[in-house]
Protein backbone atom coordinates (compact mmCIF):
# COMPACT_ATOMS: atom_id res chain seq x y z
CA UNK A 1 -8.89 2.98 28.65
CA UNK A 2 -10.34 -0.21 27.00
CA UNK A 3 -8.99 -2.52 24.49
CA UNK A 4 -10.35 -1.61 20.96
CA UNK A 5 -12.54 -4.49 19.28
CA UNK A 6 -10.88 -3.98 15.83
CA UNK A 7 -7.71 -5.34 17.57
CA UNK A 8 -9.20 -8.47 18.46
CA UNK A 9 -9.86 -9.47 14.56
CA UNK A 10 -7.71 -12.84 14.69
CA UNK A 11 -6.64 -12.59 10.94
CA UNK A 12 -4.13 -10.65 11.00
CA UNK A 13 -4.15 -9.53 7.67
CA UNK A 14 -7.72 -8.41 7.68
CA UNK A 15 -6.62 -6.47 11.47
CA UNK A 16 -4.01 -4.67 9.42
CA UNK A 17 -6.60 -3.65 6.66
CA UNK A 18 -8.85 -2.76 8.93
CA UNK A 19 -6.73 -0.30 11.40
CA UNK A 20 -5.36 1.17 7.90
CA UNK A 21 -9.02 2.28 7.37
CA UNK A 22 -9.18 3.98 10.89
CA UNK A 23 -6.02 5.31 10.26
CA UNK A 24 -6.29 6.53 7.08
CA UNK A 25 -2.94 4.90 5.35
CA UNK A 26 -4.38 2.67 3.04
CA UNK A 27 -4.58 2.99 -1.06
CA UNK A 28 -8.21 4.62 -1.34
CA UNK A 29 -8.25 7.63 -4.44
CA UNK A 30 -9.10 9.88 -0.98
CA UNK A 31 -5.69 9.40 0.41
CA UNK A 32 -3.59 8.36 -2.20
CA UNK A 33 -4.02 11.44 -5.01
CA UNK A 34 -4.60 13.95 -2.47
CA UNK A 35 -0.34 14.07 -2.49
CA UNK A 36 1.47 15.41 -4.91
CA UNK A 37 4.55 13.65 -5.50
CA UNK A 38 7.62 13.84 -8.15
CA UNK A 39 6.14 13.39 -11.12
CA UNK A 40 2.21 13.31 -10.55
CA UNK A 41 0.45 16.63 -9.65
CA UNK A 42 -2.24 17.21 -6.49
CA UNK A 43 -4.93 16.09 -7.76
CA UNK A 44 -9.01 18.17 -6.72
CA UNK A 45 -10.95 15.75 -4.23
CA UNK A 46 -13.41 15.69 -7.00
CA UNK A 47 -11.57 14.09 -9.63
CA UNK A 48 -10.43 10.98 -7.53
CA UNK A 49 -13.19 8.82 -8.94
CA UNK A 50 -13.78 5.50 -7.34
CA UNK A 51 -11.83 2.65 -10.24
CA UNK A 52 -14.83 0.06 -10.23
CA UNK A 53 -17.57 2.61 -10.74
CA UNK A 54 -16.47 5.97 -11.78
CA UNK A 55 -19.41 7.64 -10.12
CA UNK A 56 -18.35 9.07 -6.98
CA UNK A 57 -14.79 10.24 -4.86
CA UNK A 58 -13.29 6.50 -4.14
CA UNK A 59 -13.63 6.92 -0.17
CA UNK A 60 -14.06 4.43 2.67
CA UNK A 61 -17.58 4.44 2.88
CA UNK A 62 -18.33 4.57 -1.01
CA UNK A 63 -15.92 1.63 -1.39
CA UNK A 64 -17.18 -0.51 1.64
CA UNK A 65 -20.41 0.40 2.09
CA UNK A 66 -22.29 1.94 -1.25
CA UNK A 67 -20.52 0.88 -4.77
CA UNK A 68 -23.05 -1.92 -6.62
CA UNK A 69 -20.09 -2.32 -9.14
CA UNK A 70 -17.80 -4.03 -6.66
CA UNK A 71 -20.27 -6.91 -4.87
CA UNK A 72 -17.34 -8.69 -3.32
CA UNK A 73 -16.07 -5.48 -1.17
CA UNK A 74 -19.65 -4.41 -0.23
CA UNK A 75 -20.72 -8.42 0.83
CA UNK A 76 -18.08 -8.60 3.12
């Protein structure tokens, strides 16, 4: 068993973003709608449009890796 290398990311702010991405507990469309909760319905994977571009599902590697309309999140 080895130490992971997104645990030795000294901000630890961006560690806690980060391991939320592995995890899967962060505020992405993907996660978020795919509850149902009191007063919102489940919502179909295909309807959780990513916010900045409304072209695709908002998912990790659309947001981080893909979308032209948010340079500052794909720059990083």
């Amino acid at each position: 068993m080895s130490r992971r290398s997104y645990l030795t990311v000294l901000i630890p702010a961006h560690r806690k973003a980060l391991t939320r991405l592995l995890l899967s507990s962060h505020v992405l469309g993907v996660e978020v709608l795919r509850w149902s909760e009191r007063y919102r319905p489940y919502i179909p994977r295909d309807w959780r449009l990513w916010r900045f571009c409304r072209v695709t599902v908002e998912d990790e590697p659309h947001a981080l890796l893909v979308c032209a309309a948010a340079p500052g999140l794909t720059s990083l």
